[in-house]
Protein backbone atom coordinates (compact mmCIF):
# COMPACT_ATOMS: atom_id res chain seq x y z
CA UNK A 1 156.01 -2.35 -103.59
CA UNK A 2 156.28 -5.91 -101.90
CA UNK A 3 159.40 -6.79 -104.13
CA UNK A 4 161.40 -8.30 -101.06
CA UNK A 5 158.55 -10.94 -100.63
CA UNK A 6 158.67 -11.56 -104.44
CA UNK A 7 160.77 -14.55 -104.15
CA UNK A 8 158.64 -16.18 -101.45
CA UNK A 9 156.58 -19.34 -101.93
CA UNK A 10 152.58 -19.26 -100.93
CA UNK A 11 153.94 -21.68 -97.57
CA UNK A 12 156.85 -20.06 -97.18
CA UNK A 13 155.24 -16.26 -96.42
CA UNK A 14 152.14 -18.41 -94.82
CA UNK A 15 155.15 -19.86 -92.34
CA UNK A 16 156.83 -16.38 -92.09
CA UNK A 17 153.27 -14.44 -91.26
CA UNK A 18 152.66 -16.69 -88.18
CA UNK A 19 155.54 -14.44 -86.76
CA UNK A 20 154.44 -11.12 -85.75
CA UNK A 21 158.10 -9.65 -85.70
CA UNK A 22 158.50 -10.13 -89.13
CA UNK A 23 154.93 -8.93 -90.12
CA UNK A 24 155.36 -5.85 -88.48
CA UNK A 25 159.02 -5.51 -90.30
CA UNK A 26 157.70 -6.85 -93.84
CA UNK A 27 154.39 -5.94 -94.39
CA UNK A 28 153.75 -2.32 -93.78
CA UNK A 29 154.60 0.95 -95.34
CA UNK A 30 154.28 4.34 -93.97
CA UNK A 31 154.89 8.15 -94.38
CA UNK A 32 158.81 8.89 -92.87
CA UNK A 33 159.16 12.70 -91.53
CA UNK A 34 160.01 13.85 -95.18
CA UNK A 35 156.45 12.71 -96.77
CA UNK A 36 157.73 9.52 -98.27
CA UNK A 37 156.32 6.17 -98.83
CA UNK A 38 158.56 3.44 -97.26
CA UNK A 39 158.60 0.18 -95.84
CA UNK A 40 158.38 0.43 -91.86
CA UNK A 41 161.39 -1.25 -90.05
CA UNK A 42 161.94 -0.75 -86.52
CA UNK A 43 164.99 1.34 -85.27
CA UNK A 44 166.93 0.46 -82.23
CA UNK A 45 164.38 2.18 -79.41
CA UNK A 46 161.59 0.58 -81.42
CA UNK A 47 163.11 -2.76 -81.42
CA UNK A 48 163.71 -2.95 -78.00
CA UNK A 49 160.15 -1.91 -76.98
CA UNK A 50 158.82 -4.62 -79.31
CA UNK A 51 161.61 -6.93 -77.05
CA UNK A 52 160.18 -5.94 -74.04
CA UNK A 53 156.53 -5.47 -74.18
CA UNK A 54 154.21 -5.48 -71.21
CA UNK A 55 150.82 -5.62 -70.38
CA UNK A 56 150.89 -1.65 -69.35
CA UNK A 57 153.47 0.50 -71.01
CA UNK A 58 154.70 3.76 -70.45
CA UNK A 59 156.71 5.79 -73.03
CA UNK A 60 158.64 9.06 -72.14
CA UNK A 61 160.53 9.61 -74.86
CA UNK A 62 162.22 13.11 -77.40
CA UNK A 63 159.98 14.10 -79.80
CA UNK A 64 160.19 12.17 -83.37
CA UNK A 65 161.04 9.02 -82.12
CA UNK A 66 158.97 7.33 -83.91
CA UNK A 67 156.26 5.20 -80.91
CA UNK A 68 153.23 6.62 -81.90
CA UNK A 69 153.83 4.62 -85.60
CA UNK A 70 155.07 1.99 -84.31
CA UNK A 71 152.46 1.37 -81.30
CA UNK A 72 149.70 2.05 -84.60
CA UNK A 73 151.53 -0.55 -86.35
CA UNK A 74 151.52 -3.19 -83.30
CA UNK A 75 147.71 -2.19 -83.09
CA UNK A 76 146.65 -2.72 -86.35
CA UNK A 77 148.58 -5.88 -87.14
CA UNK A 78 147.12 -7.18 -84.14
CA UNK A 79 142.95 -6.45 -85.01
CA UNK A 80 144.17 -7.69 -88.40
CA UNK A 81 145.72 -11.00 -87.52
CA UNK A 82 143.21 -11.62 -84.68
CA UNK A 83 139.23 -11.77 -84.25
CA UNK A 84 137.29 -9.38 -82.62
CA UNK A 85 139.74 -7.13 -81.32
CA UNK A 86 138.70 -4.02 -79.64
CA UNK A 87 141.31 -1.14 -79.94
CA UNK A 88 141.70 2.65 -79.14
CA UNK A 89 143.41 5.42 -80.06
CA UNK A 90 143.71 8.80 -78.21
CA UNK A 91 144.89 11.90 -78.81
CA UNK A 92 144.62 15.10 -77.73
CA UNK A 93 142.22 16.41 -79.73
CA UNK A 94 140.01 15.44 -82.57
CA UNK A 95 142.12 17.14 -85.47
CA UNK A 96 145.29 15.26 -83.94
CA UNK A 97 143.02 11.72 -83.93
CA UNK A 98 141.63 12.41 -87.16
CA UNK A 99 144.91 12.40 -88.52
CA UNK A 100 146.20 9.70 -86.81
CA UNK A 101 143.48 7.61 -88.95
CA UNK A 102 144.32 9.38 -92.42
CA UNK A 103 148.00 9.07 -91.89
CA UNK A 104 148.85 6.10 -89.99
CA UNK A 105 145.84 3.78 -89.88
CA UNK A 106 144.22 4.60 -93.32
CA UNK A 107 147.59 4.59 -94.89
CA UNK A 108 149.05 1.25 -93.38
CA UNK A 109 146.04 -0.61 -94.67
CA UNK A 110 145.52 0.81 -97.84
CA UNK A 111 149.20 -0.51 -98.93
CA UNK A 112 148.68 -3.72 -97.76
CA UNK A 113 149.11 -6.89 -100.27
CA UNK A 114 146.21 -7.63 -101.99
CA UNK A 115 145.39 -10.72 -100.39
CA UNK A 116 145.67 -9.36 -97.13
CA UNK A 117 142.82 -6.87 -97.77
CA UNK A 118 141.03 -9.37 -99.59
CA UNK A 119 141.02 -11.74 -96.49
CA UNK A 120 140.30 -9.24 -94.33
CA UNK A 121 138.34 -6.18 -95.49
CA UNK A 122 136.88 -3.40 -93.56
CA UNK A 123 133.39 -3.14 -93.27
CA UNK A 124 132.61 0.07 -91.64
CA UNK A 125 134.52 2.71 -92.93
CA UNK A 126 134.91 6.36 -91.34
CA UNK A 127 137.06 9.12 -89.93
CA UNK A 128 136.49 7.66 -86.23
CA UNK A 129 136.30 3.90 -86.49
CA UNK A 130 137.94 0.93 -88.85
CA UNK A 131 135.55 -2.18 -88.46
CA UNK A 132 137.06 -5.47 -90.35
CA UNK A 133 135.24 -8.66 -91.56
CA UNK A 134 136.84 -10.11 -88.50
CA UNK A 135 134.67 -8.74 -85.86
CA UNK A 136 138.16 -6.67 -84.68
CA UNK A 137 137.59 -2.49 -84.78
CA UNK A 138 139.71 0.48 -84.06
CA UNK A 139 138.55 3.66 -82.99
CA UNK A 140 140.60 6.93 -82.44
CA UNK A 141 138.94 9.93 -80.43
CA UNK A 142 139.94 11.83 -77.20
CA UNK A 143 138.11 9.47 -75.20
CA UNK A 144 137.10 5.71 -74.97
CA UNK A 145 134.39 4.27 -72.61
CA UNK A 146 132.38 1.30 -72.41
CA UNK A 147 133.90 -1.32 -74.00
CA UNK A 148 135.79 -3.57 -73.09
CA UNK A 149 139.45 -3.02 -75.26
CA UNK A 150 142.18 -5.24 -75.58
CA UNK A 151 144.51 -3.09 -77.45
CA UNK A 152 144.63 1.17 -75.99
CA UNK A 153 147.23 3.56 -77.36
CA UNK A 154 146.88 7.16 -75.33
CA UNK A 155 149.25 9.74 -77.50
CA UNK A 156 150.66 12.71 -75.60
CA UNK A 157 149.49 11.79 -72.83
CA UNK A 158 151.35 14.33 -70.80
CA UNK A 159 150.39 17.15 -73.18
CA UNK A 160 146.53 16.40 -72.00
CA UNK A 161 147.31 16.44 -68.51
CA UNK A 162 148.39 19.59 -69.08
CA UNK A 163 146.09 21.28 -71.01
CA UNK A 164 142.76 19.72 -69.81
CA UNK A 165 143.23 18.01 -66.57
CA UNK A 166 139.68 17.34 -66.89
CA UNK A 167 139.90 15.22 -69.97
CA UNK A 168 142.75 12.93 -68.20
CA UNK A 169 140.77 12.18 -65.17
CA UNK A 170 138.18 10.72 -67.72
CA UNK A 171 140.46 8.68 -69.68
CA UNK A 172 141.93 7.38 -66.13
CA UNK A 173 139.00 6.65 -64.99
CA UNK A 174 137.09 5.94 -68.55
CA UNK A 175 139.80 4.60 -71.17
CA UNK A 176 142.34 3.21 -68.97
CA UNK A 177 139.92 0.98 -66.81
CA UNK A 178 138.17 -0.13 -70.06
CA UNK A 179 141.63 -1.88 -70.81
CA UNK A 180 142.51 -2.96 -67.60
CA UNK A 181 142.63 -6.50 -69.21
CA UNK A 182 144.65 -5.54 -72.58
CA UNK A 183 147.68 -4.00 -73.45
CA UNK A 184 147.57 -0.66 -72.83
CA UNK A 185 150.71 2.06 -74.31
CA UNK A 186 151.27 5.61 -73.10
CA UNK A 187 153.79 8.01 -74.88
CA UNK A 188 154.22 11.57 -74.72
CA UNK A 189 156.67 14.37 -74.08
CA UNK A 190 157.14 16.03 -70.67
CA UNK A 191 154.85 18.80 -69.91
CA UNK A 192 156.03 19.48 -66.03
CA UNK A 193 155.68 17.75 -63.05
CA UNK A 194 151.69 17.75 -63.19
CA UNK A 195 149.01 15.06 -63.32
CA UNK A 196 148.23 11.00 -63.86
CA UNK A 197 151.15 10.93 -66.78
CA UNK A 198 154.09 12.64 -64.16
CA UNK A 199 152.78 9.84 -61.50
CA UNK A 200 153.05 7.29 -63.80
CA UNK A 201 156.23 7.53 -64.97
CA UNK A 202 157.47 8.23 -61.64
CA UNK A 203 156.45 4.81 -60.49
CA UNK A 204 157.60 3.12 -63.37
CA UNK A 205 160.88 4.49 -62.73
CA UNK A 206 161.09 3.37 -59.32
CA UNK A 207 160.08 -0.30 -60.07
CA UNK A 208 162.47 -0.34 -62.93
CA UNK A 209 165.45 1.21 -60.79
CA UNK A 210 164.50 -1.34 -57.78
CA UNK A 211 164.34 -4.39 -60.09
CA UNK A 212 161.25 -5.60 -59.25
CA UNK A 213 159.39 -8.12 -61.02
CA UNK A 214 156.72 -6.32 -62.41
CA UNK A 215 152.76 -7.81 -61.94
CA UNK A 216 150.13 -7.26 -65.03
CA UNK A 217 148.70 -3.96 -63.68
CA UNK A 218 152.31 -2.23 -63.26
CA UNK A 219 153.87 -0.05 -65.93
CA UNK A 220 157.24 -1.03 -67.84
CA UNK A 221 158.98 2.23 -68.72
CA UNK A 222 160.09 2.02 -72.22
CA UNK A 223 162.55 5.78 -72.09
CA UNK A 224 163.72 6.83 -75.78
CA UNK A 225 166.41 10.09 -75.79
CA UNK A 226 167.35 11.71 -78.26
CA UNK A 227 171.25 10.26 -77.97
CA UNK A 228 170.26 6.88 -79.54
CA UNK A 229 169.02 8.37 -82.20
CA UNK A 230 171.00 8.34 -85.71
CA UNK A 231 169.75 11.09 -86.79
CA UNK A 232 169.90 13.40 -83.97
CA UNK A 233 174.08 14.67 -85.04
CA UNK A 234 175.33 17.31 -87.69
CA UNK A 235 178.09 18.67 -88.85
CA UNK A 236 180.30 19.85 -85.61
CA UNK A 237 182.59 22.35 -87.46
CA UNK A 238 181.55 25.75 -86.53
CA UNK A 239 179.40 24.92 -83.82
CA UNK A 240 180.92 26.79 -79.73
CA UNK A 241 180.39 24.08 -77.11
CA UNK A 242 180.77 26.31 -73.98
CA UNK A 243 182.32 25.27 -70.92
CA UNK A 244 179.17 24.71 -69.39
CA UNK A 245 177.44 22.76 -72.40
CA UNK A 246 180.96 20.44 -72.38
CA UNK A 247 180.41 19.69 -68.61
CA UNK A 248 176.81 18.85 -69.05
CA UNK A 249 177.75 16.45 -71.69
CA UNK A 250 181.17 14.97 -70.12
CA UNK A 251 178.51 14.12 -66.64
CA UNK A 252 175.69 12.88 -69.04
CA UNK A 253 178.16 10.39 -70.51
CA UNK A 254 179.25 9.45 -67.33
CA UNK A 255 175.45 8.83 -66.25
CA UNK A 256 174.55 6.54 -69.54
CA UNK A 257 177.66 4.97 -69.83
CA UNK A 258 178.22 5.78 -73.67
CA UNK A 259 179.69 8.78 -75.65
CA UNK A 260 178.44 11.68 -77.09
CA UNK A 261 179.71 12.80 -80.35
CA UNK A 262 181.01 16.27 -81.34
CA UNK A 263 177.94 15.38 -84.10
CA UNK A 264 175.81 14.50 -81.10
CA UNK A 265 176.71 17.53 -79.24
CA UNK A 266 176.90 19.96 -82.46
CA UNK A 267 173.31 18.71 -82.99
CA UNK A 268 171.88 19.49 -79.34
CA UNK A 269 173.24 22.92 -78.84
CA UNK A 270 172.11 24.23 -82.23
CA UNK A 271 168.90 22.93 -81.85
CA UNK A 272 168.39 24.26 -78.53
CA UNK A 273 170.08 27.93 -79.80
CA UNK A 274 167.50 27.59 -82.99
CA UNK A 275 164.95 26.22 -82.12
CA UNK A 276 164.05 26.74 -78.60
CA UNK A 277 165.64 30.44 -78.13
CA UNK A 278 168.27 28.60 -76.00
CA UNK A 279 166.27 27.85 -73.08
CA UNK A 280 167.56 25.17 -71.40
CA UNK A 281 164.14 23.72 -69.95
CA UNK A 282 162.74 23.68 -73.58
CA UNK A 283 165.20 20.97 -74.55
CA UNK A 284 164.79 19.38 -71.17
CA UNK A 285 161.10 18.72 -71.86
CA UNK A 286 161.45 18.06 -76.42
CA UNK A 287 164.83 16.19 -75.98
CA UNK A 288 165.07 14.63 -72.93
CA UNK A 289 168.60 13.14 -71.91
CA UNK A 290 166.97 10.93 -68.89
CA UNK A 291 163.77 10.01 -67.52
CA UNK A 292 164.03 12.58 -64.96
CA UNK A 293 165.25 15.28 -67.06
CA UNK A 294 162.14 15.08 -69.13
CA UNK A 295 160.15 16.50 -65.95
CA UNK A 296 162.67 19.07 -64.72
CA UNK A 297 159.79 22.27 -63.82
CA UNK A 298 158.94 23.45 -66.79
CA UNK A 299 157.95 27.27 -66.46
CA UNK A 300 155.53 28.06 -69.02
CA UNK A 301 152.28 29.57 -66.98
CA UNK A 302 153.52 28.97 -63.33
CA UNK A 303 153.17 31.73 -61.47
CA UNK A 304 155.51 31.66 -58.87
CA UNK A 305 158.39 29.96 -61.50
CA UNK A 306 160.69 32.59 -60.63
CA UNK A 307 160.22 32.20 -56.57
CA UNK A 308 160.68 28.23 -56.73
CA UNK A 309 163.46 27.97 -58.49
CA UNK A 310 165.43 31.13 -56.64
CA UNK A 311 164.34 29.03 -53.52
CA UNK A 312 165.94 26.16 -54.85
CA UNK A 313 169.48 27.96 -55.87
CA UNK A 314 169.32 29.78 -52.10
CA UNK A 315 169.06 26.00 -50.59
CA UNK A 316 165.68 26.63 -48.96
CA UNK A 317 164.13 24.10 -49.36
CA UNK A 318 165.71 21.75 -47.35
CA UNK A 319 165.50 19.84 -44.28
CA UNK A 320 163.56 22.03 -41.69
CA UNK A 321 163.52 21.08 -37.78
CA UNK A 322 160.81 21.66 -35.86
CA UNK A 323 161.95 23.85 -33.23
CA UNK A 324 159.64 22.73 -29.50
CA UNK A 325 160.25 26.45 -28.02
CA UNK A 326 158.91 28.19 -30.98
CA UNK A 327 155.27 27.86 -31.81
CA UNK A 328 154.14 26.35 -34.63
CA UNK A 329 151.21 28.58 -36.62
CA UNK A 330 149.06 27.34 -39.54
CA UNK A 331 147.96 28.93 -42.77
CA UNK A 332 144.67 27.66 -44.42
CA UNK A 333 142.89 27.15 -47.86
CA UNK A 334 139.11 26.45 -47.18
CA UNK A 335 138.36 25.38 -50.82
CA UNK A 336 134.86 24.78 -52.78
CA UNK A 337 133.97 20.71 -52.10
CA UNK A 338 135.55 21.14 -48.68
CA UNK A 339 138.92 20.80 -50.21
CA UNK A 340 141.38 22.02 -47.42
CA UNK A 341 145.05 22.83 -47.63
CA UNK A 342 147.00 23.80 -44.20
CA UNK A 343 151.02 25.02 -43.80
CA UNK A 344 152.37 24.85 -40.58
CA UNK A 345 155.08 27.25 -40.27
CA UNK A 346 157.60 29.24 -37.35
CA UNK A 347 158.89 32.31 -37.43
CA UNK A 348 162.62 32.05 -36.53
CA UNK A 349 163.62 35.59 -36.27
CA UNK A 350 162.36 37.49 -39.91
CA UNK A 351 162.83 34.02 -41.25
CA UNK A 352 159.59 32.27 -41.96
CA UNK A 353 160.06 28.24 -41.79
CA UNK A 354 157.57 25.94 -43.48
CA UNK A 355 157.91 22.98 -41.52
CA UNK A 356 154.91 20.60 -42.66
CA UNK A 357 151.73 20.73 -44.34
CA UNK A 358 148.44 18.91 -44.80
CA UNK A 359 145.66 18.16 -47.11
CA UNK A 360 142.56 16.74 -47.37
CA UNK A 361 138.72 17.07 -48.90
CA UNK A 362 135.17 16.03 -47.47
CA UNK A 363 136.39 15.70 -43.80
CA UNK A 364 135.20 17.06 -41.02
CA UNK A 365 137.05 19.68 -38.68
CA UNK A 366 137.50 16.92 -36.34
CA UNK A 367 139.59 14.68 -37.94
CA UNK A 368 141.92 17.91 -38.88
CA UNK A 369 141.65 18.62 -34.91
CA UNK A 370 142.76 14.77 -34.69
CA UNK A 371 145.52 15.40 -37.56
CA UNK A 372 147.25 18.33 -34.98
CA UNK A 373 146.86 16.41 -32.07
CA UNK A 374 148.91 13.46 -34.06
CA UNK A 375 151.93 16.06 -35.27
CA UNK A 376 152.14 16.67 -31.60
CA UNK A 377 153.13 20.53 -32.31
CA UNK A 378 152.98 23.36 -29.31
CA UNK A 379 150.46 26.01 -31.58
CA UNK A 380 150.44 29.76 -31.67
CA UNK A 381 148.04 31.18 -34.06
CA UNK A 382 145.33 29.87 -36.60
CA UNK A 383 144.78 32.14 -39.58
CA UNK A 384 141.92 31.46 -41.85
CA UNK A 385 140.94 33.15 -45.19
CA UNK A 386 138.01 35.80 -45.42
CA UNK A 387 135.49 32.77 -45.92
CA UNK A 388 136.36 30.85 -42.17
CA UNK A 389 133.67 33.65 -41.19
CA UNK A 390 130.95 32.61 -43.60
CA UNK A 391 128.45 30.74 -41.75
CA UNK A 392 128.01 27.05 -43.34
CA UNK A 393 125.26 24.22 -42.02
CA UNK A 394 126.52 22.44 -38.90
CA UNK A 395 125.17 19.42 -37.00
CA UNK A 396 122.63 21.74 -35.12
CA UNK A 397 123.10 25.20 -35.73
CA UNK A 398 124.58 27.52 -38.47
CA UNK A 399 128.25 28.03 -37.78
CA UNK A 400 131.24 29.77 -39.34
CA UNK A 401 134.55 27.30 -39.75
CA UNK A 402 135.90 29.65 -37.36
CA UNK A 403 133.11 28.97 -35.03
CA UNK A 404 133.15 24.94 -35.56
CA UNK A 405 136.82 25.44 -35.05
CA UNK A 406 136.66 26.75 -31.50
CA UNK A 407 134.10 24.69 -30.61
CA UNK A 408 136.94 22.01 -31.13
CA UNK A 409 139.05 23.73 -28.69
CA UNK A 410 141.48 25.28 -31.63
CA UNK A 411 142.37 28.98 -30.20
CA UNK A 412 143.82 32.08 -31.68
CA UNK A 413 141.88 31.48 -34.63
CA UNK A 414 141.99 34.56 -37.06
CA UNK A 415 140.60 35.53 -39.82
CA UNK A 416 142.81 37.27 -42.97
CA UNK A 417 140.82 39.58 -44.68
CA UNK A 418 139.82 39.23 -48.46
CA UNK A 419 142.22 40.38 -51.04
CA UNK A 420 140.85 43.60 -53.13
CA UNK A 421 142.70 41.76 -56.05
CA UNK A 422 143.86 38.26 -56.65
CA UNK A 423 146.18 38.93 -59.59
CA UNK A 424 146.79 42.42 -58.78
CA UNK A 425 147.41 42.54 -54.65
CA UNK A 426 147.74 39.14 -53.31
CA UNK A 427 149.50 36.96 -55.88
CA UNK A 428 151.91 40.23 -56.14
CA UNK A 429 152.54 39.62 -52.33
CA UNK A 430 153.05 35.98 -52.15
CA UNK A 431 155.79 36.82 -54.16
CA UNK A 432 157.49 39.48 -52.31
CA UNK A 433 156.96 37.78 -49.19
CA UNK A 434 158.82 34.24 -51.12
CA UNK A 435 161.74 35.55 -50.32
CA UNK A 436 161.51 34.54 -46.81
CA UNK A 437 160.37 31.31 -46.95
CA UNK A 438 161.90 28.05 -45.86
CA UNK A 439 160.46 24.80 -46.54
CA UNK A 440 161.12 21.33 -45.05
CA UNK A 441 161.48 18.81 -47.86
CA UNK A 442 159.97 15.78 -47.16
CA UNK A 443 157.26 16.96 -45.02
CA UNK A 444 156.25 19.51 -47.66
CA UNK A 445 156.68 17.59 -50.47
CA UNK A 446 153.01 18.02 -51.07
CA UNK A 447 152.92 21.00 -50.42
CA UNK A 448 155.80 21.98 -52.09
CA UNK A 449 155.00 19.96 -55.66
CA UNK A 450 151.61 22.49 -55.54
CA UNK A 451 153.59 25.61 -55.71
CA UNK A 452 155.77 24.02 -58.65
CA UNK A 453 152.37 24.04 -60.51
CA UNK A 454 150.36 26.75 -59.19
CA UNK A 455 149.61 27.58 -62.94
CA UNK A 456 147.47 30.52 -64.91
CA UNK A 457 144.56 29.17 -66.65
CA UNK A 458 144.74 28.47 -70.53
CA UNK A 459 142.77 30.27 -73.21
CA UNK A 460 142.39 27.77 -75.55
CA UNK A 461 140.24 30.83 -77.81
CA UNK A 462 143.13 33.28 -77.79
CA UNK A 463 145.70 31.12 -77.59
CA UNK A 464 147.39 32.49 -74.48
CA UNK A 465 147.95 32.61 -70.65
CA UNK A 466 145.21 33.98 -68.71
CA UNK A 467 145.11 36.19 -65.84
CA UNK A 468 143.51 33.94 -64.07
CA UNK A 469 144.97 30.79 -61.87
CA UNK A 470 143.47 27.73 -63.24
CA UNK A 471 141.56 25.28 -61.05
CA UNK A 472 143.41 22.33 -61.24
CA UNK A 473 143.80 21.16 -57.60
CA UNK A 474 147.00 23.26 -56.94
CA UNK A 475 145.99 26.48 -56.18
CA UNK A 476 144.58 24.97 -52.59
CA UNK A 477 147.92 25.20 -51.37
CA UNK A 478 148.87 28.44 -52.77
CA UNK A 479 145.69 30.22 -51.65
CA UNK A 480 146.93 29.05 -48.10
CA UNK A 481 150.60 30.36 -48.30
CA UNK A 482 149.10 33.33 -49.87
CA UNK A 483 146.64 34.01 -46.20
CA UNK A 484 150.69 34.45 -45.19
CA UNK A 485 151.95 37.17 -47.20
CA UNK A 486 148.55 39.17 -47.56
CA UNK A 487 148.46 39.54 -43.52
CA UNK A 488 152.64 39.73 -43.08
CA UNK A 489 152.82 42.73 -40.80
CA UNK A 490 149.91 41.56 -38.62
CA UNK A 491 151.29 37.73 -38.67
CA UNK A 492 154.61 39.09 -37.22
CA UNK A 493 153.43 40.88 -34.83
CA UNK A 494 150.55 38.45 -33.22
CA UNK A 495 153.32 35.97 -33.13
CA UNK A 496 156.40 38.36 -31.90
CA UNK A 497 154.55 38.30 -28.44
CA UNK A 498 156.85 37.17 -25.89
CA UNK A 499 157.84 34.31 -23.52
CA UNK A 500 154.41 34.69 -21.18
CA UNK A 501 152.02 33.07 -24.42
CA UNK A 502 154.67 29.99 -25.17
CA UNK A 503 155.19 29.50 -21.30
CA UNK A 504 151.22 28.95 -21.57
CA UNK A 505 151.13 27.08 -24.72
CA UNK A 506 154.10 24.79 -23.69
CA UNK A 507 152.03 23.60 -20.58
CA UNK A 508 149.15 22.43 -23.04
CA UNK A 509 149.81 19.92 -25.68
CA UNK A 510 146.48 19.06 -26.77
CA UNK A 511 147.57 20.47 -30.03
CA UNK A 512 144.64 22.81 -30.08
CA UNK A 513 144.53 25.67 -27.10
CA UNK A 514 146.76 28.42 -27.16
């Protein structure tokens, strides 16, 4: 098995191990995609992420590329070649770590030379944790606290935003500060523009595309495609590249500065055609051509998909003046926690124009009071859902929002009656209503980033969407659009009233009275 270190003296591979480029190229064998046992040697997007390793490192990448192993690899070499390492490895779910042990860890070490095992043996062996004579351990679960690590690999990272929002915050605020001090890798596909792993790469890409000298806490993006991949080509004979396909391509090259095949291309479109029932956004999220591609909206559970994206191809959302003569109304979300989401909107003839919006949790009224006195807006009318009339402890007495409201000096405060049916009735109208919608761009970019991820819940049992919205933080903002649509024909009529209210409100800019 080690027959290319056969001709090697005892000080010779002694020299040549004090380099931990060539262990990780020499000393290793793994499982390829077909089930084989070979020798593990870096390809080209490996080797360059070995070039440029940083403290914190951040891997989007197209599936198969081959991080995971090699970020094992790095891992294990280093608890083997150094004392009392602490590393961790998680995945997204026990089966996937479990595997990750058997398949990577487990089989690494077990093919190791002789003497290597012999120097450095393991002495507690088991599914979850690898402890070596050294004092150096690894551990794979779905979650690492309490020690402190110097080595953390999080696998698929997007993938768990996705699916259990609750298990990233922990590892954010559990694995990830553990390792503040050690190297820490992230990889994973694109699952949508959602969570800690969408943010992360985000501001990667911005210090990478500003240059900036990166300090130890910052993330290096490290972006694999599935261009610079050999094997990623076929055969092209046969294989229609449409008009549109060809012009994707042509402005991709263009982009990266490098061709693309006819085996390249051949490749991409039949994979897309077979495997992913030619849907565009599939491929976009599996096979990523750039870093921003990867996190193109994917569709999969988001309930108003459809109305975004229609939005989008209409140009509406876009920049959105506010307009002085026209009042400005405001839509609100009074969540559980005292989460609170607020739209501010016109109505310019039929046309409904989002032109800001506003967030925030465990504050009181006043400082929203203070927020609309800052925007500087002439208001019109305040419309609250069904629960701005349930009374809630105040400073003295029991008062309704509503009530603490106008005791702030906010008038025309209304209240939208409960839907008879979320999924049914109101969800149903949000949607019909969409079509009217406007939204300013940067000053509902919030807002706006919400509705792109306004998703049904997950049921992990059946293995399906729900028909239920999940509570991940993003239905604040849709639950305050929504008080919109559910109460259209009275919200165009309260504000349709003529010149004599926004004489009066134009008079009074406190930002509150009416």
């Amino acid at each position: 098995m080690y027959e290319h270190l056969a001709g090697l003296t005892v000080e010779e591979l002694k020299a040549k191990c004090a380099d931990v480029l060539w262990r990780i190229e020499n000393l290793y064998y793994i499982l390829d995609k077909n089930g084989g046992t070979v020798l593990f040697k870096p390809n080209e997007a490996q080797r360059k992420l070995l070039s440029r390793m940083w403290h914190r490192n951040i891997v989007p990448k197209a599936r198969q590329r081959g991080f995971s192993t090699l970020i094992q690899i790095i891992i294990l070499d280093a608890c083997l070649w150094n004392d009392n390492q602490k590393a961790a490895i998680i995945a997204q779910d026990q089966d996937t770590a479990s595997k990750i042990m058997r398949n990577k860890i487990e089989f690494a070490y077990d093919r190791l030379p002789p003497w290597l095992r012999q120097q450095v043996p393991i002495v507690t062996d088991n599914v979850k944790e690898k402890i070596f004579a050294n004092g150096s351990s690894i551990q794979v679960s779905t979650s690492a606290r309490g020690d402190t690590l110097n080595w953390l690999h999080i696998s698929e990272f997007g993938i768990i935003c996705f699916e259990s929002p609750l298990k990233a915050e922990k590892i954010v605020t559990g694995a990830l500060a553990a390792a503040a001090q050690g190297k820490i890798f992230i990889e994973s596909t694109a699952k949508g523009r959602d969570g800690a792993y969408y943010t992360m790469v985000m501001e990667a890409l911005a210090l990478a595309e500003a240059g900036k000298r990166l300090n130890r806490l910052q993330y290096r993006l490290h972006f694999a495609s599935w261009w610079d991949a050999d094997e990623y080509e076929m055969d092209p004979e046969g294989v229609i590249i449409d008009a549109k396909d060809a012009k994707y391509f042509d402005e991709l090259e263009r982009e990266i500065g490098r061709p693309i095949s006819d085996a390249k291309r051949a490749w991409y479109v039949t994979t897309r055609k077979s495997d992913y029932a030619d849907e565009h956004e599939k491929m976009w999220q599996e096979y990523p051509s750039t870093v921003r591609e990867a996190f193109k909206v994917s569709v999969e559970g988001v309930i108003l998909a459809k109305q975004m994206s229609i939005a989008r191809s209409q140009n509406r959302i876009t920049r959105v003046p506010y307009r002085p003569e026209i009042p400005v109304n405001t839509f609100w979300d009074l969540g559980v926690d005292d989460d609170i989401a607020i739209w501010f909107h016109q109505a310019v003839g039929l046309v409904d124009h989002f032109i800001d919006y506003f967030e925030c949790s465990s504050e009181p009224y006043s400082f929203i009071m203070a927020e609309f006195q800052r925007r500087g807006y002439v208001y019109g009318h305040h419309f609250l859902p069904h629960d701005g009339d349930q009374r809630r402890p105040g400073a003295l007495v029991i008062e309704t929002p509503k009530e603490m409201l106008e005791g702030l000096g906010l008038k025309n405060v209304h209240i939208v009656p409960r839907t008879t049916d979320l999924m049914a009735v109101g969800i149903p109208a949000l949607k019909e209503d969409f079509g009217n919608y406007v939204f300013d761009e940067e000053k509902c970019a919030q807002g706006i980033l919400h509705l792109d991820n306004y998703r049904k819940s997950w049921n992990d049992n059946m293995g399906v969407w729900s028909d239920k919205p999940h509570k991940n933080g993003h239905q604040h903002a849709a639950d305050a659009i929504r008080q919109k649509a559910q109460y259209r024909d009275e919200v165009r009529r309260l504000v349709s009233v003529g010149g004599m209210a926004t004489r009066a409100v134009r008079r009074n800019r406190s930002g509150m009275a009416a």
